[in-house]
N, C-alpha and C. Protein backbone atom coordinates (compact mmCIF):
# COMPACT_ATOMS: atom_id res chain seq x y z
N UNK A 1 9.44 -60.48 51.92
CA UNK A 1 9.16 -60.76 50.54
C UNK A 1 10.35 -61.50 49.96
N UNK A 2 9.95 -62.79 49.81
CA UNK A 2 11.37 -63.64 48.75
C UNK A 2 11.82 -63.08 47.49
N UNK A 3 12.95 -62.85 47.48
CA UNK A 3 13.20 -62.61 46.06
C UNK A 3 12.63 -63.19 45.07
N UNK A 4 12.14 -62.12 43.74
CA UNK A 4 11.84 -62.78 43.06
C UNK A 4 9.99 -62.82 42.97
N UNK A 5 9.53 -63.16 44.32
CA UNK A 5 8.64 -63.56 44.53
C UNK A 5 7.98 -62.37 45.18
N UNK A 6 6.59 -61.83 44.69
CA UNK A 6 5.81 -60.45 45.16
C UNK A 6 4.57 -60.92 45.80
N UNK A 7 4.11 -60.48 46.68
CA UNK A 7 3.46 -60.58 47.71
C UNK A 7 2.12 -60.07 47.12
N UNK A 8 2.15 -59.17 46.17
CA UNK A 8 1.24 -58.53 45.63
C UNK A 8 1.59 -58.64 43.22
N UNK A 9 0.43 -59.17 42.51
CA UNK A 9 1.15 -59.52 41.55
C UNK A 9 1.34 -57.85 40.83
N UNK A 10 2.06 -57.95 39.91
CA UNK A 10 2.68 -56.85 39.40
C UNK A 10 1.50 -56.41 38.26
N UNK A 11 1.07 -57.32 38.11
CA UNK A 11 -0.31 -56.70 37.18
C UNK A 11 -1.03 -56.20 38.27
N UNK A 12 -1.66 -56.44 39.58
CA UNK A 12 -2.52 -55.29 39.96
C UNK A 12 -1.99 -54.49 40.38
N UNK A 13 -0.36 -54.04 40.62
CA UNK A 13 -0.09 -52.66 40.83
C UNK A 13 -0.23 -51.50 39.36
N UNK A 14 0.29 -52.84 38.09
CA UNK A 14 0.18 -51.85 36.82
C UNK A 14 -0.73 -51.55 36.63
N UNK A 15 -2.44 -51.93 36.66
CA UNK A 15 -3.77 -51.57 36.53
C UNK A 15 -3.95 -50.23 37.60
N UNK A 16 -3.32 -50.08 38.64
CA UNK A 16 -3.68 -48.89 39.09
C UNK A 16 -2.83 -47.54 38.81
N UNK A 17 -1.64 -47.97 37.98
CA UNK A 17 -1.14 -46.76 37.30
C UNK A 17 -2.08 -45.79 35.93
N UNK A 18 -2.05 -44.87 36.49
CA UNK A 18 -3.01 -44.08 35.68
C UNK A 18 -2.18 -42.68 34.77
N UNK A 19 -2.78 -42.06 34.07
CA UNK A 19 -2.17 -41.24 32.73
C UNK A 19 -3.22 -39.90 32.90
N UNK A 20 -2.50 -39.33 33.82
CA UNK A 20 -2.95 -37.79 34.32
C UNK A 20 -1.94 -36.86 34.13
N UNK A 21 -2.74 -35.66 33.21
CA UNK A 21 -1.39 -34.58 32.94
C UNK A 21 -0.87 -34.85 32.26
N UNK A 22 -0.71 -35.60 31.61
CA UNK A 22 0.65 -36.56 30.96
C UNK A 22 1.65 -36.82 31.78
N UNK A 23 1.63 -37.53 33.13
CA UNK A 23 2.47 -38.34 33.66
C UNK A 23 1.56 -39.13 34.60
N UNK A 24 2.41 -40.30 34.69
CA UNK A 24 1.79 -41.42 35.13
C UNK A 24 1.86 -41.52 36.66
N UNK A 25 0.95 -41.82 37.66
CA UNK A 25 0.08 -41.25 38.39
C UNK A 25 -0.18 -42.92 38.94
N UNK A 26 -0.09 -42.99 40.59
CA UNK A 26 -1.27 -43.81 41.56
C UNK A 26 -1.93 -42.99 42.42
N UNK A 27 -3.26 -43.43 42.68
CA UNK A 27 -4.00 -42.41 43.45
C UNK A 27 -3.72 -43.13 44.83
N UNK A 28 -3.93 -42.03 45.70
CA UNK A 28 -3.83 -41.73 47.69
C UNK A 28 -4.19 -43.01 48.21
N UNK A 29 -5.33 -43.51 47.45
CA UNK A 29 -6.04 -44.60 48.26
C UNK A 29 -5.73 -46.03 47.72
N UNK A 30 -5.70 -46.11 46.13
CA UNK A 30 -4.69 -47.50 45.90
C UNK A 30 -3.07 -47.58 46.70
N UNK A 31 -2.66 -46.20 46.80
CA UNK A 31 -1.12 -46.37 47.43
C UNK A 31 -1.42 -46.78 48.90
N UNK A 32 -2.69 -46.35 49.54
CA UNK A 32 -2.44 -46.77 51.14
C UNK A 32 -2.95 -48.23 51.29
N UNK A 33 -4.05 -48.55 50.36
CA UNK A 33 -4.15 -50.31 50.45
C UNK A 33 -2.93 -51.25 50.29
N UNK A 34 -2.52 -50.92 49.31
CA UNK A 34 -0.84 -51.18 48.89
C UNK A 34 0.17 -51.37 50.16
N UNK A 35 -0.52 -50.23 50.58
CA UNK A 35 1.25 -50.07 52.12
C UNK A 35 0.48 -50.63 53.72
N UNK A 36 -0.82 -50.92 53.19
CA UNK A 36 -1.54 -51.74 54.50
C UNK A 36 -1.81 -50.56 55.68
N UNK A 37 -2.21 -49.17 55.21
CA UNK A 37 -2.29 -48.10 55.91
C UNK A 37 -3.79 -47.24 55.33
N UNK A 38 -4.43 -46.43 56.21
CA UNK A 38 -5.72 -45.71 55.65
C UNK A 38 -4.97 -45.00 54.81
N UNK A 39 -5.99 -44.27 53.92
CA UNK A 39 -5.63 -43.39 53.09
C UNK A 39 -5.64 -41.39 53.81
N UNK A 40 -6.63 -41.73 55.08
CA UNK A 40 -6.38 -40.58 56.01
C UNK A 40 -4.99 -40.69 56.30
N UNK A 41 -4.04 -41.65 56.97
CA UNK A 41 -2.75 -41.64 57.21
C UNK A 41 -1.76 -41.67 56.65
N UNK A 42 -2.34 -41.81 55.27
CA UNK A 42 -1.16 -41.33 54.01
C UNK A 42 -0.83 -40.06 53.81
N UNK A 43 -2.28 -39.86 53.85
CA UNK A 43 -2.12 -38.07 53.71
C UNK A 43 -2.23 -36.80 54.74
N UNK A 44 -2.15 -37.75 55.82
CA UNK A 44 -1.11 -36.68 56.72
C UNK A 44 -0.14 -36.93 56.97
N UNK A 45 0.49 -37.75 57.03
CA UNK A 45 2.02 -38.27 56.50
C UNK A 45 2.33 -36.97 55.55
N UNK A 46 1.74 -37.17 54.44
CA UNK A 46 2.17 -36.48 53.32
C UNK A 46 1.85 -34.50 53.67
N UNK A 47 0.89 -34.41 54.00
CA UNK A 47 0.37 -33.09 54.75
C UNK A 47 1.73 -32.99 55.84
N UNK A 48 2.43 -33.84 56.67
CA UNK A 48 3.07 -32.93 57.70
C UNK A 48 4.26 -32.83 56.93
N UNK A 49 4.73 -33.22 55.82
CA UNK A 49 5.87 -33.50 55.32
C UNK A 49 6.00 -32.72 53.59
N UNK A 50 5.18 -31.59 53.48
CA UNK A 50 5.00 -31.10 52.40
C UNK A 50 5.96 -30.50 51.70
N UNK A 51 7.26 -30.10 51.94
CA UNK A 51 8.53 -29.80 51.39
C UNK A 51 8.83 -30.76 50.51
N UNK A 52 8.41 -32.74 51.29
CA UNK A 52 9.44 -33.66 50.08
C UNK A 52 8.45 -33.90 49.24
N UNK A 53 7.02 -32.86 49.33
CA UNK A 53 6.32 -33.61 47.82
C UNK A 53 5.88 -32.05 47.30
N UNK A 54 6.56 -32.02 46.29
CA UNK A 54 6.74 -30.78 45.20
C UNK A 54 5.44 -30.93 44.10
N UNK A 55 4.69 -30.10 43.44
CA UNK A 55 4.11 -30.47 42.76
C UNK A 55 4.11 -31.75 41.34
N UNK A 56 5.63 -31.85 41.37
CA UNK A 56 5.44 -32.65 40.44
C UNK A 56 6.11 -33.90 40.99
N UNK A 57 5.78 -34.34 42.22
CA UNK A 57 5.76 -35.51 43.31
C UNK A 57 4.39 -35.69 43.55
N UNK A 58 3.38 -34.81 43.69
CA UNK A 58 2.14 -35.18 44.23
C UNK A 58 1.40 -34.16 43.98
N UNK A 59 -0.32 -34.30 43.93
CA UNK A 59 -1.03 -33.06 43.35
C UNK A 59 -2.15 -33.30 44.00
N UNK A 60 -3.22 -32.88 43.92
CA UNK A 60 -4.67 -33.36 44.05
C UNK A 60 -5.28 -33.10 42.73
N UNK A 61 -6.10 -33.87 42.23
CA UNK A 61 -6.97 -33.86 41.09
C UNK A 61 -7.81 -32.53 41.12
N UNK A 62 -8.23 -32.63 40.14
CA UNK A 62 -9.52 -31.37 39.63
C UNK A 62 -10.43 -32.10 40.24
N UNK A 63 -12.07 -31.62 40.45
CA UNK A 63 -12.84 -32.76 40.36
C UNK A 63 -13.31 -33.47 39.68
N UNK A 64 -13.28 -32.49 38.05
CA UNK A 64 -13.00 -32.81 36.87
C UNK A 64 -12.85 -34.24 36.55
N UNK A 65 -11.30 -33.95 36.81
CA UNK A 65 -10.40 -35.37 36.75
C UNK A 65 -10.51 -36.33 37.46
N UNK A 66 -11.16 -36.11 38.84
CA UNK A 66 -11.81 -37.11 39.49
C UNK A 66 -13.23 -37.88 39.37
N UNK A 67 -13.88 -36.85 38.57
CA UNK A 67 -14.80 -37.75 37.95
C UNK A 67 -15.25 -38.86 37.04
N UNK A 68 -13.78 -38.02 35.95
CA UNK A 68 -13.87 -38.76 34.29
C UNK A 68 -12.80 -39.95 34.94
N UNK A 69 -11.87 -39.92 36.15
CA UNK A 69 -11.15 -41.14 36.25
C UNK A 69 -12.20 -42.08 37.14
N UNK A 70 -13.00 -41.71 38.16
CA UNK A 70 -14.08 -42.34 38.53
C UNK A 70 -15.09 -43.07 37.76
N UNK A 71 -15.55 -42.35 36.62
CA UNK A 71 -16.20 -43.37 35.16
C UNK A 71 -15.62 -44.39 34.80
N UNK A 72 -13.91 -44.25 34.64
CA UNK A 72 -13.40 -45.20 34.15
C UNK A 72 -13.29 -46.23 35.01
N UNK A 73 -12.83 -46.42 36.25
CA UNK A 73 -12.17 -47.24 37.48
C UNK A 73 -13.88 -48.15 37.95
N UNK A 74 -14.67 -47.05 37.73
CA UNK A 74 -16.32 -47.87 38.65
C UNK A 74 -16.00 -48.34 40.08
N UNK A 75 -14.95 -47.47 41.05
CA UNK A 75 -14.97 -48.65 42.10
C UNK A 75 -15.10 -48.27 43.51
N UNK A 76 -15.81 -47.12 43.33
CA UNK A 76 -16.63 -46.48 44.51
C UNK A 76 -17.88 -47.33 45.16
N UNK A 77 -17.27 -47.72 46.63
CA UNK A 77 -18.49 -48.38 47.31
C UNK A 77 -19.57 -47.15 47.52
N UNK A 78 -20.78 -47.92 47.46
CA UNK A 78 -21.93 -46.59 47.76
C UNK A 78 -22.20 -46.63 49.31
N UNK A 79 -21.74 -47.28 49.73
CA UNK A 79 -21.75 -46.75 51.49
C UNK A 79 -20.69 -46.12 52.22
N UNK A 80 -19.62 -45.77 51.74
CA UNK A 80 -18.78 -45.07 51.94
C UNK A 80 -18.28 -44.44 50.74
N UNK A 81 -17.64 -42.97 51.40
CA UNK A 81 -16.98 -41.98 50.52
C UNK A 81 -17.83 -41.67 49.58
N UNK A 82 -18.91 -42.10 49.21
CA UNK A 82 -19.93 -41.47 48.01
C UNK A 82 -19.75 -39.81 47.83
N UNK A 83 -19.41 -38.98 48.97
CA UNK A 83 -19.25 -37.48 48.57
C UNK A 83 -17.85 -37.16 49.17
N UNK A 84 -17.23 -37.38 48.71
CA UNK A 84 -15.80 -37.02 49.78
C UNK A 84 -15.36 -35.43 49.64
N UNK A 85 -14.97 -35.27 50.51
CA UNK A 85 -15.06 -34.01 50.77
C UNK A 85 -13.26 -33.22 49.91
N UNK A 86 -12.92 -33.99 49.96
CA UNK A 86 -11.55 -33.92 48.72
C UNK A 86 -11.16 -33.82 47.39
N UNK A 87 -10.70 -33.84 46.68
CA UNK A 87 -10.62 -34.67 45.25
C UNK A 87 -8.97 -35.71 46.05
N UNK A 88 -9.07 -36.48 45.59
CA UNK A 88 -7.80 -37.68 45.67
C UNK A 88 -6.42 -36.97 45.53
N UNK A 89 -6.02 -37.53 46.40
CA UNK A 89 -3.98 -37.08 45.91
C UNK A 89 -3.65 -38.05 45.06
N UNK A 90 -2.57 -37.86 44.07
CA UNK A 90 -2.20 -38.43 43.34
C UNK A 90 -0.36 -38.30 43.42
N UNK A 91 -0.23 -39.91 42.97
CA UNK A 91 1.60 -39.62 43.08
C UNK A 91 2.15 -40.19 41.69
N UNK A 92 3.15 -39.45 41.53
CA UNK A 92 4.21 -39.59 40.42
C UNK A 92 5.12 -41.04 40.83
N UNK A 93 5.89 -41.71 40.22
CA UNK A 93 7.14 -42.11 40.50
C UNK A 93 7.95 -41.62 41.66
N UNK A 94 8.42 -40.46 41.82
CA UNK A 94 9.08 -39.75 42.32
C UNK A 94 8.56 -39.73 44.00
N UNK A 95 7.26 -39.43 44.06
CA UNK A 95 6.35 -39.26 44.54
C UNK A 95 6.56 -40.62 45.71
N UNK A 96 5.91 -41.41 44.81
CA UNK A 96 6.19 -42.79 45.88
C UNK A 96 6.98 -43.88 46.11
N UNK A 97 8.18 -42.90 45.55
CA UNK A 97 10.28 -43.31 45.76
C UNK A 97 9.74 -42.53 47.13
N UNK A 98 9.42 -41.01 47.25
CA UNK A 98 9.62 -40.25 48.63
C UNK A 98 8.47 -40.58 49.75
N UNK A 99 7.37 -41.32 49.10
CA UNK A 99 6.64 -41.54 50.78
C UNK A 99 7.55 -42.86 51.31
N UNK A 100 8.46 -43.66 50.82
CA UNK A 100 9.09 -44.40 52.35
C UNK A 100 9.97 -43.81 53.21
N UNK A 101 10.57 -42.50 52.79
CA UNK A 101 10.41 -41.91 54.18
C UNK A 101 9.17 -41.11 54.55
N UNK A 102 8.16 -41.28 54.28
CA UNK A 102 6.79 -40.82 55.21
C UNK A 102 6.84 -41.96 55.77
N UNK A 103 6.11 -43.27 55.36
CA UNK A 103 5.34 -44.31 55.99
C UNK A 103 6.81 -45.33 56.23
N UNK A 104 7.52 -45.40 57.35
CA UNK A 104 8.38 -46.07 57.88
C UNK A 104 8.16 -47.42 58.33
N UNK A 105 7.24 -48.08 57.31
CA UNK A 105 7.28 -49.78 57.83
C UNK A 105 7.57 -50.59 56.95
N UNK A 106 7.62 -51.95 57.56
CA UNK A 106 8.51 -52.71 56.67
C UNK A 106 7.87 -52.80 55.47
N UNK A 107 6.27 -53.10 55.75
CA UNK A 107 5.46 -53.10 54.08
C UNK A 107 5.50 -51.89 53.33
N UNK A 108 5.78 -50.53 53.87
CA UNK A 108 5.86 -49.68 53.02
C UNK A 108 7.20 -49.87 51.80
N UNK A 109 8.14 -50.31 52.67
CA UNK A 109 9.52 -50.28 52.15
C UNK A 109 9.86 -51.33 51.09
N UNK A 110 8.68 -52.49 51.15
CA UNK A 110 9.17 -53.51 50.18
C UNK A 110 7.96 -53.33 49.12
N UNK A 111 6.66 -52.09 49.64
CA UNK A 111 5.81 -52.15 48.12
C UNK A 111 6.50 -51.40 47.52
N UNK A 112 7.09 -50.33 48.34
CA UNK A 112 7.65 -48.95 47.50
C UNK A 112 8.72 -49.23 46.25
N UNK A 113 9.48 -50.44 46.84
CA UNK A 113 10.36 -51.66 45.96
C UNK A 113 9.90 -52.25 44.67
N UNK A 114 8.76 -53.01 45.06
CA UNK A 114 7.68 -53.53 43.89
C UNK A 114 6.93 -52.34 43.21
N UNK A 115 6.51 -51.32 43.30
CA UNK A 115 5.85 -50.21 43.18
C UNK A 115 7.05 -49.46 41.84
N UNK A 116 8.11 -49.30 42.45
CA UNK A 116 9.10 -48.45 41.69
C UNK A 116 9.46 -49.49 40.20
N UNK A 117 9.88 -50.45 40.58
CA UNK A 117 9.97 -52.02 39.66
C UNK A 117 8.88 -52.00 38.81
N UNK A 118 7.42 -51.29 38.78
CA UNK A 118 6.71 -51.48 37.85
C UNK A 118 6.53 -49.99 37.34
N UNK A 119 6.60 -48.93 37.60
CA UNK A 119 6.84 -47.70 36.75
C UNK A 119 8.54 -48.04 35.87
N UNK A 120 9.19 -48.77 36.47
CA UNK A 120 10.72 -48.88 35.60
C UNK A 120 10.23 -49.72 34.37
N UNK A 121 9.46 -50.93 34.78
CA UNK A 121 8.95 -52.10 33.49
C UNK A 121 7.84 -51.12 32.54
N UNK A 122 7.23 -49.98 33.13
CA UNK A 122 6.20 -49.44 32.07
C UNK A 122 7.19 -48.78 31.13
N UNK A 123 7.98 -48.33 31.66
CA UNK A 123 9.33 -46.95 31.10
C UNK A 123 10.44 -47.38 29.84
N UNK A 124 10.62 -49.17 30.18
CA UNK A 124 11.22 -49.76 29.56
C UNK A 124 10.13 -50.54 28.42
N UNK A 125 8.99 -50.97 28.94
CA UNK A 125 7.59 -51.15 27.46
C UNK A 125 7.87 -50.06 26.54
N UNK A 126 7.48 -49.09 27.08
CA UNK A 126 6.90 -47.58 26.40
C UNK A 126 8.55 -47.37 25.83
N UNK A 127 9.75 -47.63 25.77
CA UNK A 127 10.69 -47.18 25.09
C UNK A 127 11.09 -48.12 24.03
N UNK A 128 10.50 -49.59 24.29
CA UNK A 128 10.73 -50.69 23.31
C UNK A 128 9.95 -50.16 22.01
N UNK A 129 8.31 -50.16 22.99
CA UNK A 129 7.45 -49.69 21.61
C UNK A 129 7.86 -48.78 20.83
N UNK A 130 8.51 -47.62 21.18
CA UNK A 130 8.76 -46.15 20.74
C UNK A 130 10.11 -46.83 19.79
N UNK A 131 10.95 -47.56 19.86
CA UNK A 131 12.05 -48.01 19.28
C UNK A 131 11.72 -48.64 17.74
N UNK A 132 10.53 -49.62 18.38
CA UNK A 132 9.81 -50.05 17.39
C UNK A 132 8.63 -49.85 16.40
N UNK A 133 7.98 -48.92 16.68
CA UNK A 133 7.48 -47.63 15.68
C UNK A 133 8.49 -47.41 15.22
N UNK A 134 9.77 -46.74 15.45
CA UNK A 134 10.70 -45.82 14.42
C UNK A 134 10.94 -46.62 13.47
N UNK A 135 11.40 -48.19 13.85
CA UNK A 135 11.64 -49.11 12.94
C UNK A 135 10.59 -49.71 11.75
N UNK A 136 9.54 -49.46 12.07
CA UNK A 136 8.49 -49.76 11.51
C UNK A 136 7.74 -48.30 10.64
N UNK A 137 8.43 -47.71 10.96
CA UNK A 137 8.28 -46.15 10.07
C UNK A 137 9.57 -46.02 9.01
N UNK A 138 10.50 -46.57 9.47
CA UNK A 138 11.80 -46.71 8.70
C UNK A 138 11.82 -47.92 7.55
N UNK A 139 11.76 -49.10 7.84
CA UNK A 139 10.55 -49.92 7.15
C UNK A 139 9.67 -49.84 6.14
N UNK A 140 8.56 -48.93 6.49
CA UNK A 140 7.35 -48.05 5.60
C UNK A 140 7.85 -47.86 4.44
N UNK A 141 8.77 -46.54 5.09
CA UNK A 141 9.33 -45.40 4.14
C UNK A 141 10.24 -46.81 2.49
N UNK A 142 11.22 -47.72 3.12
CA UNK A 142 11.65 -48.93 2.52
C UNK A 142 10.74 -49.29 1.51
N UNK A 143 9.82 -49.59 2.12
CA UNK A 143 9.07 -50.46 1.02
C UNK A 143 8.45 -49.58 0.17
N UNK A 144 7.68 -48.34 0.39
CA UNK A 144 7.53 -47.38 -0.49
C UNK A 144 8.00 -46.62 -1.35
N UNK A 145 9.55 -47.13 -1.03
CA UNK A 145 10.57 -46.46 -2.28
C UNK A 145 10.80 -47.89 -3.03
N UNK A 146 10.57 -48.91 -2.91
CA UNK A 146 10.68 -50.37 -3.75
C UNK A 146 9.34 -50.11 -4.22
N UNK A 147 8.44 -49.97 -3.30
CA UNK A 147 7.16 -49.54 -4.61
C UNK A 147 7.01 -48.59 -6.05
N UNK A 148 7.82 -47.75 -5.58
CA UNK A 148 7.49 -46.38 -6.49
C UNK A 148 8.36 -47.01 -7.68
N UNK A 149 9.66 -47.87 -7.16
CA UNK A 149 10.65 -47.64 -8.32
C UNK A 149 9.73 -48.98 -8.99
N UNK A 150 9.13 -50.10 -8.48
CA UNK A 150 8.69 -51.09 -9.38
C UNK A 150 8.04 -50.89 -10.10
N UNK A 151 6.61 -50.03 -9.92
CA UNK A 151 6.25 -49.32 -10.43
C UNK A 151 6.49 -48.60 -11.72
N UNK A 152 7.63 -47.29 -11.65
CA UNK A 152 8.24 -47.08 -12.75
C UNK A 152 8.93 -47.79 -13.68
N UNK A 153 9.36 -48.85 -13.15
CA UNK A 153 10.26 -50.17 -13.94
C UNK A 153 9.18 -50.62 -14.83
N UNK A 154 8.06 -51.24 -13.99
CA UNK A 154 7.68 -51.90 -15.16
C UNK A 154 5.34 -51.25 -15.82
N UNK A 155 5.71 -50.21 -15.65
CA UNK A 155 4.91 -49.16 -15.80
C UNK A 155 5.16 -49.03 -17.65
N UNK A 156 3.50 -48.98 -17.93
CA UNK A 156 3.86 -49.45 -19.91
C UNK A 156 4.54 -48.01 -20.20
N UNK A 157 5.58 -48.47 -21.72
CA UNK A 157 6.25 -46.74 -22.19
C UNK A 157 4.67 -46.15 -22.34
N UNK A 158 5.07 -44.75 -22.11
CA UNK A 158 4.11 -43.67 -23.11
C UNK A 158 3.98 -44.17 -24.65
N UNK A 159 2.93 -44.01 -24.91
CA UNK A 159 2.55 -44.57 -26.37
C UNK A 159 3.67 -43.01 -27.91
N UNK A 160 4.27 -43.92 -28.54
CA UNK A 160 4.72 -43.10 -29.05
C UNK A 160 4.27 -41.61 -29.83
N UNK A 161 5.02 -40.47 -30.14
CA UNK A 161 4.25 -39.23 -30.60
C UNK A 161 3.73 -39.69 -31.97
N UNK A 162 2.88 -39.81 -32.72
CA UNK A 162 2.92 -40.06 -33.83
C UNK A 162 2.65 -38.47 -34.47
N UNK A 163 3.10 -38.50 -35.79
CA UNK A 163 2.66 -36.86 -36.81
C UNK A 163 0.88 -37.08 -37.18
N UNK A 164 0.25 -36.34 -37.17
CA UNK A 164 -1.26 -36.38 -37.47
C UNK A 164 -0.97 -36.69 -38.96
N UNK A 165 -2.16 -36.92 -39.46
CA UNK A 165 -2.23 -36.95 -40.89
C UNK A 165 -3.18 -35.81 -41.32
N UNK A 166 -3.00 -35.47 -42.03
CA UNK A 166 -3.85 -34.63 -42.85
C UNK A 166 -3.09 -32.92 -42.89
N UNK A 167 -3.62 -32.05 -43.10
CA UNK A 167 -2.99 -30.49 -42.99
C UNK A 167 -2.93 -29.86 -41.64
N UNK A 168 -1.69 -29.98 -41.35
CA UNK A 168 -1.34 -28.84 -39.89
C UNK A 168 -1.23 -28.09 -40.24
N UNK A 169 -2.13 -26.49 -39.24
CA UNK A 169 -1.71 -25.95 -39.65
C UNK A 169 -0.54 -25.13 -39.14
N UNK A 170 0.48 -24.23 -39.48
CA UNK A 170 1.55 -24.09 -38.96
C UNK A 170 1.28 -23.22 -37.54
N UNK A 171 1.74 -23.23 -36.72
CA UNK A 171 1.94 -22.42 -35.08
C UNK A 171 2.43 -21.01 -35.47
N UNK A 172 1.57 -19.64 -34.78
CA UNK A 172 2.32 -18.40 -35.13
C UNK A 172 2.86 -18.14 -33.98
């Protein structure tokens, strides 16, 4: 892979990052197309080697979660896997920093490269945006205190008290 230059574009690795649990997540079988390997040999890779993936390295879905992410994705061929006998593994960041030491080839080692490079570019989006909401809440708050006071500035006086005419009678 030339520097610089990805073999695979960085938008279709970011389309297969997914938002499970609240952390961001590639599933078993986009990671083994990715590394040019089945997704059976990912995950016995990962099966003989179960110490370096901790639950919050790798999980398997609910089926739950494999369904409502299956609605979304649509990309089940109907001649294969239609009932799989699994729900999908899923990996963290962390996760697939630690399968290049599972899958020891050269393509594992330079997606795992490109792979890590685009959870870092989501990490660095998601902290710009978050920077820029605050600023834009900070902002808000700005202009809503220039509102209130213009407002009062040039807001008509109260009409003066005037005395009634005729007989008050006195307050006991």
């Amino acid at each position: 892979m030339a520097k610089g230059k990805a073999v695979i574009p960085i938008e279709r690795i970011a389309s297969r990052i997914y938002l499970i649990r609240g952390q961001k997540v590639m599933l078993d079988s986009d990671l083994a197309e990715l590394y040019g390997v089945t997704t059976k040999a990912l995950n016995q890779g990962v099966s003989r080697n179960t110490d370096r993936f901790p639950d919050d390295f790798s999980f398997r879905l609910t089926w739950d979660e494999y369904h409502a992410l299956r609605s979304q994705i649509v990309t089940l061929n109907p001649a294969r896997g239609q009932h799989p006998k699994y729900p999908p593994r899923v990996f963290t960041e962390q996760g697939v920093a630690m399968l290049s030491s599972v899958l020891r080839s050269k393509r594992a080692a330079e997606m795992n490269v490109l792979i890590i490079r685009v959870f870092v570019k989501m990490r660095e989006m998601l902290a710009t945006n978050a920077e820029l909401a605050r600023k834009v809440e900070h902002l808000d708050r700005r202009v809503s205190a220039l509102y209130d006071a213009f407002q009062r500035h040039f807001a008509p006086p109260d009409p003066p008290k005037k005395n009634p005419i005729g007989y008050v009678p006195p307050k006991d």
